[in-house]
N, C-alpha and C. Protein backbone atom coordinates (compact mmCIF):
# COMPACT_ATOMS: atom_id res chain seq x y z
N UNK A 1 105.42 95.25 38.17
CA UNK A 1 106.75 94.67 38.36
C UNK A 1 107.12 94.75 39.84
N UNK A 2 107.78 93.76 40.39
CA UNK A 2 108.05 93.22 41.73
C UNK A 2 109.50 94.41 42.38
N UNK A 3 109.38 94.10 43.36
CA UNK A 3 111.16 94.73 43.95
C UNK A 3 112.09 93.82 43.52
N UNK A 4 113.02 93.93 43.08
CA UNK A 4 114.54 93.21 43.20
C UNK A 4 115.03 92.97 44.72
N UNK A 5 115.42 91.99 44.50
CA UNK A 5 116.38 91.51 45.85
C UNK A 5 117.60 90.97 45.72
N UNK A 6 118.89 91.61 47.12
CA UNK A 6 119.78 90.72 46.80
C UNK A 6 120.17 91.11 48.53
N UNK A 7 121.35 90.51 48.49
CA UNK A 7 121.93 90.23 49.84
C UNK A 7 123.49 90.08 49.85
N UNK A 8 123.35 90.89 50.85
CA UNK A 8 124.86 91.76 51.52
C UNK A 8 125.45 90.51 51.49
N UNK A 9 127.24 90.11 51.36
CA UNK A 9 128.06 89.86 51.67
C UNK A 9 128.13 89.56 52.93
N UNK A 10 128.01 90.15 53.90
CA UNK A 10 127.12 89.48 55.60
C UNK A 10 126.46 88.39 55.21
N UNK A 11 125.17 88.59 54.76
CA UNK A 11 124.11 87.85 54.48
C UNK A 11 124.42 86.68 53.62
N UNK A 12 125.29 86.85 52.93
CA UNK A 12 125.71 85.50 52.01
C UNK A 12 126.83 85.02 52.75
N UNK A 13 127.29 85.06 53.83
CA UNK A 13 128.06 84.80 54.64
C UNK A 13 127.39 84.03 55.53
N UNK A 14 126.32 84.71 56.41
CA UNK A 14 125.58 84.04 56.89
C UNK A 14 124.75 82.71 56.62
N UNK A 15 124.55 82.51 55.36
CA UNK A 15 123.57 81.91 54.69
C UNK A 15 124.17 80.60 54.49
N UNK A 16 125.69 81.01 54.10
CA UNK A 16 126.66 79.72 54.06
C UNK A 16 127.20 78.98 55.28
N UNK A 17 127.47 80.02 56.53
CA UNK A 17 127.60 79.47 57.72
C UNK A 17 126.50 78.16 58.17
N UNK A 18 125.34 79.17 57.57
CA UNK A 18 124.22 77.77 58.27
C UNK A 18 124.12 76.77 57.46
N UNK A 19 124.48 76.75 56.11
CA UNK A 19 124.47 75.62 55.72
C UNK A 19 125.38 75.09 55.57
N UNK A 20 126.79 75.17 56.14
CA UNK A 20 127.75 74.56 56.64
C UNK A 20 127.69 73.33 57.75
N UNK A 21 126.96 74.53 58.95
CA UNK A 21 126.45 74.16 60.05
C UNK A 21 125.75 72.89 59.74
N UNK A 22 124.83 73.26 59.37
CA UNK A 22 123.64 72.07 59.02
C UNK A 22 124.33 70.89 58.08
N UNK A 23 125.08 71.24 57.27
CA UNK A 23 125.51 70.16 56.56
C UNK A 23 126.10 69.12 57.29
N UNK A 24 127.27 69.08 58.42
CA UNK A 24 127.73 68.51 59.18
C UNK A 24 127.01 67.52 60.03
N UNK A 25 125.38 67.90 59.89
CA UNK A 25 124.81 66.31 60.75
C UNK A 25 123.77 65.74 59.58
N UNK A 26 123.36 66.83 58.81
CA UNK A 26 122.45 66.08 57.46
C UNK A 26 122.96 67.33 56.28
N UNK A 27 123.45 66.60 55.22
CA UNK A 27 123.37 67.24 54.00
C UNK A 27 122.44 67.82 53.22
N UNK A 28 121.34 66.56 53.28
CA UNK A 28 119.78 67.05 52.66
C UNK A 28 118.94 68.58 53.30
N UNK A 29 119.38 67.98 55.24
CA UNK A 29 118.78 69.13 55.58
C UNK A 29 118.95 70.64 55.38
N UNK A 30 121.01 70.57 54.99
CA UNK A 30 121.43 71.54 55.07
C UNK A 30 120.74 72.52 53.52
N UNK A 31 120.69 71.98 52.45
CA UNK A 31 120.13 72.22 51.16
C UNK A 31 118.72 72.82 51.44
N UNK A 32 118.24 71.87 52.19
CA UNK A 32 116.48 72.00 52.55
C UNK A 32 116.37 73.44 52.92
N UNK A 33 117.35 73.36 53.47
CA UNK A 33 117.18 74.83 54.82
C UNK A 33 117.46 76.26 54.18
N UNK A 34 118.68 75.77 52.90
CA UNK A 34 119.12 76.64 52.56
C UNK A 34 118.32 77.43 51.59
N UNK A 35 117.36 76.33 50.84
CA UNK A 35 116.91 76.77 49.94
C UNK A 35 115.23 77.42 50.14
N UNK A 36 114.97 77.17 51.54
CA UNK A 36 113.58 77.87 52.25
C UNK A 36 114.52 79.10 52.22
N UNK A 37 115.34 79.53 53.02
CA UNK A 37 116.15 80.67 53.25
C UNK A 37 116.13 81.77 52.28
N UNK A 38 116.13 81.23 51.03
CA UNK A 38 116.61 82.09 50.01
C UNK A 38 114.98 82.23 49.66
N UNK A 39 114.10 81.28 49.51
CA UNK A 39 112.82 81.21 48.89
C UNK A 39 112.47 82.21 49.97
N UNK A 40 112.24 82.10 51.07
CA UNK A 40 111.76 83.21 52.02
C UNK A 40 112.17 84.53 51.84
N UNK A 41 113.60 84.91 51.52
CA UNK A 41 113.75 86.50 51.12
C UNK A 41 113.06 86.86 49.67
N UNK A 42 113.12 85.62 48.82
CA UNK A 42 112.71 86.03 47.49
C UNK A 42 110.93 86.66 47.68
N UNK A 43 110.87 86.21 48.52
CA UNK A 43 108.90 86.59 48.91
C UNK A 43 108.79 87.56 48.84
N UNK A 44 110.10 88.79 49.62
CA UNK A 44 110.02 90.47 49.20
C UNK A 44 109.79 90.88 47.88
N UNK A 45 109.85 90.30 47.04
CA UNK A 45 109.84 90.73 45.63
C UNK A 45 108.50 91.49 45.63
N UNK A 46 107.29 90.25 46.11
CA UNK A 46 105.90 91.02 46.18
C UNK A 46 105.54 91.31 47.01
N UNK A 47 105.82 91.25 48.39
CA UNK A 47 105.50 91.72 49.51
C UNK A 47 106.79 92.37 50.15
N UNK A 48 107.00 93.49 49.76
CA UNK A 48 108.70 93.58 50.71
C UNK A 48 108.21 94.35 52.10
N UNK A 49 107.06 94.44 52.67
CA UNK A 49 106.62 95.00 54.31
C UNK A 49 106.44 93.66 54.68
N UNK A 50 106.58 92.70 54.10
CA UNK A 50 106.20 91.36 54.68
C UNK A 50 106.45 91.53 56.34
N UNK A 51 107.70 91.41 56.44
CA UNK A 51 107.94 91.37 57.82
C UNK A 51 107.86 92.70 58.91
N UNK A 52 108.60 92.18 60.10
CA UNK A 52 107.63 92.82 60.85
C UNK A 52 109.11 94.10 61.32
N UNK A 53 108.82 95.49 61.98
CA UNK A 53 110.07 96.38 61.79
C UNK A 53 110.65 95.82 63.19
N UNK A 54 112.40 96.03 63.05
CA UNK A 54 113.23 95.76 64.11
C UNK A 54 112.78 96.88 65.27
N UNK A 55 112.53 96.88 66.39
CA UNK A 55 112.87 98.13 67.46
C UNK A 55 114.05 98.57 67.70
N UNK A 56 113.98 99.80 67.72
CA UNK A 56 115.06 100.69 67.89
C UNK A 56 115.63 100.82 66.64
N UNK A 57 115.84 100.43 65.27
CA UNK A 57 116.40 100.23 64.07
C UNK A 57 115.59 100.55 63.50
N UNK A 58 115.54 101.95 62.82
CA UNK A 58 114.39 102.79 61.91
C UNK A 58 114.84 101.61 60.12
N UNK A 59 113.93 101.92 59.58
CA UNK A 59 114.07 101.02 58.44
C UNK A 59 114.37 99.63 58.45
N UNK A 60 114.79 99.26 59.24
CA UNK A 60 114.91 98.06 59.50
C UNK A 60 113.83 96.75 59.56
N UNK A 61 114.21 95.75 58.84
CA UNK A 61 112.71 94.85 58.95
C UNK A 61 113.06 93.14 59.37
N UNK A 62 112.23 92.25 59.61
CA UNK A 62 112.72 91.14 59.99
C UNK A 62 111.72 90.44 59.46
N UNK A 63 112.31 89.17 59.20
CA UNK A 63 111.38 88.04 58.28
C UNK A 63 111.75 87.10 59.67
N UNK A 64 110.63 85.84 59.45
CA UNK A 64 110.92 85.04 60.50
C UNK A 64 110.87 83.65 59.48
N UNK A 65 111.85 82.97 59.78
CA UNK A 65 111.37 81.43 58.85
C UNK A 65 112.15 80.30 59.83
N UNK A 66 111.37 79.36 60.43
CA UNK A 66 111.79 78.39 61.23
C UNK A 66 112.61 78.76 62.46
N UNK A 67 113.33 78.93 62.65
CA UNK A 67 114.43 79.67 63.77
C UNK A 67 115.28 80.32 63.63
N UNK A 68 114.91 81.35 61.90
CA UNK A 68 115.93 82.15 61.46
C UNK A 68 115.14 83.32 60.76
N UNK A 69 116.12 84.35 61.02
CA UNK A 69 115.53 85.78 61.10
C UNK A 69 116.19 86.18 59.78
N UNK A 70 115.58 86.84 59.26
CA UNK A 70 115.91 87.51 57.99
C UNK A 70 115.67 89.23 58.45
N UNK A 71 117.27 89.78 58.43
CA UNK A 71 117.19 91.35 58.80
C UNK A 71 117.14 92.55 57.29
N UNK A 72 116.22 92.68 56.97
CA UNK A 72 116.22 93.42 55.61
C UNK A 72 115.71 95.18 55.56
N UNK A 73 116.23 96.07 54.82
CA UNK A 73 115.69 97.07 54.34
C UNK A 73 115.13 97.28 53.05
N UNK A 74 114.19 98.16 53.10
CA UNK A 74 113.56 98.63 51.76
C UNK A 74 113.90 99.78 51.02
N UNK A 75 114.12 99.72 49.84
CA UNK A 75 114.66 100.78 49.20
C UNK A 75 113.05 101.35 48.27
N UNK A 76 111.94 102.11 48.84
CA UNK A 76 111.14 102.03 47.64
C UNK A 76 111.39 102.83 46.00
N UNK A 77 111.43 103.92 46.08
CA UNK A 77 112.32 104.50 45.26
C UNK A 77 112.96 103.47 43.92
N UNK A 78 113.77 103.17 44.84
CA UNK A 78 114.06 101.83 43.86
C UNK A 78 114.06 100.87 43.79
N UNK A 79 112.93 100.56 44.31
CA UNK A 79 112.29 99.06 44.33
C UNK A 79 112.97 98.01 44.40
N UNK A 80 113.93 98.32 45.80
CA UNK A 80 115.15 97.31 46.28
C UNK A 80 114.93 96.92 47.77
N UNK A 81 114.98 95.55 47.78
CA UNK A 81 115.25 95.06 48.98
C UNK A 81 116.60 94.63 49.11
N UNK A 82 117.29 94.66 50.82
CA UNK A 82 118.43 94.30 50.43
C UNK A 82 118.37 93.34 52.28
N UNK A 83 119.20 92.26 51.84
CA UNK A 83 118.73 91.45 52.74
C UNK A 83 120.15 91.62 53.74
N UNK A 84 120.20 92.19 55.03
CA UNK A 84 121.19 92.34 55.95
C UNK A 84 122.24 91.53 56.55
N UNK A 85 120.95 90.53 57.32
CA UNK A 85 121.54 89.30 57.76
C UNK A 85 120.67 88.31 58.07
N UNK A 86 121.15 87.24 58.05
CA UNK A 86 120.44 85.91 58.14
C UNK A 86 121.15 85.36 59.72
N UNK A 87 119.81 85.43 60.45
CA UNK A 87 120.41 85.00 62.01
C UNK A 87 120.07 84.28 62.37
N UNK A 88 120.38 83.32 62.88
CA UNK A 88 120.02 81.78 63.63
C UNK A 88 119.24 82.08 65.06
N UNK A 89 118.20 82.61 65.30
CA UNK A 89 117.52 83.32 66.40
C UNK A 89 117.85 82.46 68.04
N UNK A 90 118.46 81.25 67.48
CA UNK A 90 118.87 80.58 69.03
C UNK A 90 120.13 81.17 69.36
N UNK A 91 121.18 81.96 69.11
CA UNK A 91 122.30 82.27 69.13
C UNK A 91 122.23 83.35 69.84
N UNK A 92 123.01 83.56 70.76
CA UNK A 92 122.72 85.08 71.29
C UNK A 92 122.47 86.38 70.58
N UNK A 93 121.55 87.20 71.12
CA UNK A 93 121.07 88.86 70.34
C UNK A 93 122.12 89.65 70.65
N UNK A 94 123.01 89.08 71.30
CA UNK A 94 124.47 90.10 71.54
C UNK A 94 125.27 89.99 70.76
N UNK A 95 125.36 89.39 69.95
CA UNK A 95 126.19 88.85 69.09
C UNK A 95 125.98 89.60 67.90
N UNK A 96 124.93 89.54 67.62
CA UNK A 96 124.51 90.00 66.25
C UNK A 96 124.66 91.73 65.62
N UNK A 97 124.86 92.18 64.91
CA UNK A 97 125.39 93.46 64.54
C UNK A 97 124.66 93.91 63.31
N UNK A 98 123.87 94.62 63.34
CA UNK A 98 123.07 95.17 62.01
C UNK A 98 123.71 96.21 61.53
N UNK A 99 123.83 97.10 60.87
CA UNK A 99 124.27 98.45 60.60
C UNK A 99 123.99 99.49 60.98
């Protein structure tokens, strides 16, 4: 049996921003995008080291999909991933706030 996944209130925040974003010049794309997004965190289920660890941020992990970063931790114990934030990697790294 796989890890469970779900995603922070950030992260579903985030997730909607970009496909807000995106919706405003293509609708299709914005769906397209949204739904790699989610298919890409769901990948932790069987691979949750998939990605690669943040520096300086112990536990911390990052997925990469098109020009967006997926910031996640692992719970093994209890076979939880929990997805942080979803970052638009063109946007400034100052901006962004992990826990």
């Amino acid at each position: 049996m796989g890890y469970q996944v779900g995603l922070t209130e950030e992260a579903q925040a985030d997730l909607g921003a970009v496909v807000r974003f995106l919706a405003e010049k293509s609708p299709e794309a914005a769906e397209r995008i949204g739904h790699e997004l989610l298919d890409a965190a769901l990948t932790l289920t069987v691979f949750p080291r998939r990605g690669a660890p943040v520096r300086r941020r112990p536990g911390m992990r990052k997925l990469t999909h098109r020009h967006y970063l997926i910031f996640y931790q692992v719970n093994d114990s209890a076979q939880w991933v929990e997805v942080v934030r979803i970052w638009d990697g063109r946007q400034s790294p100052a901006a962004l706030r992990l826990l």
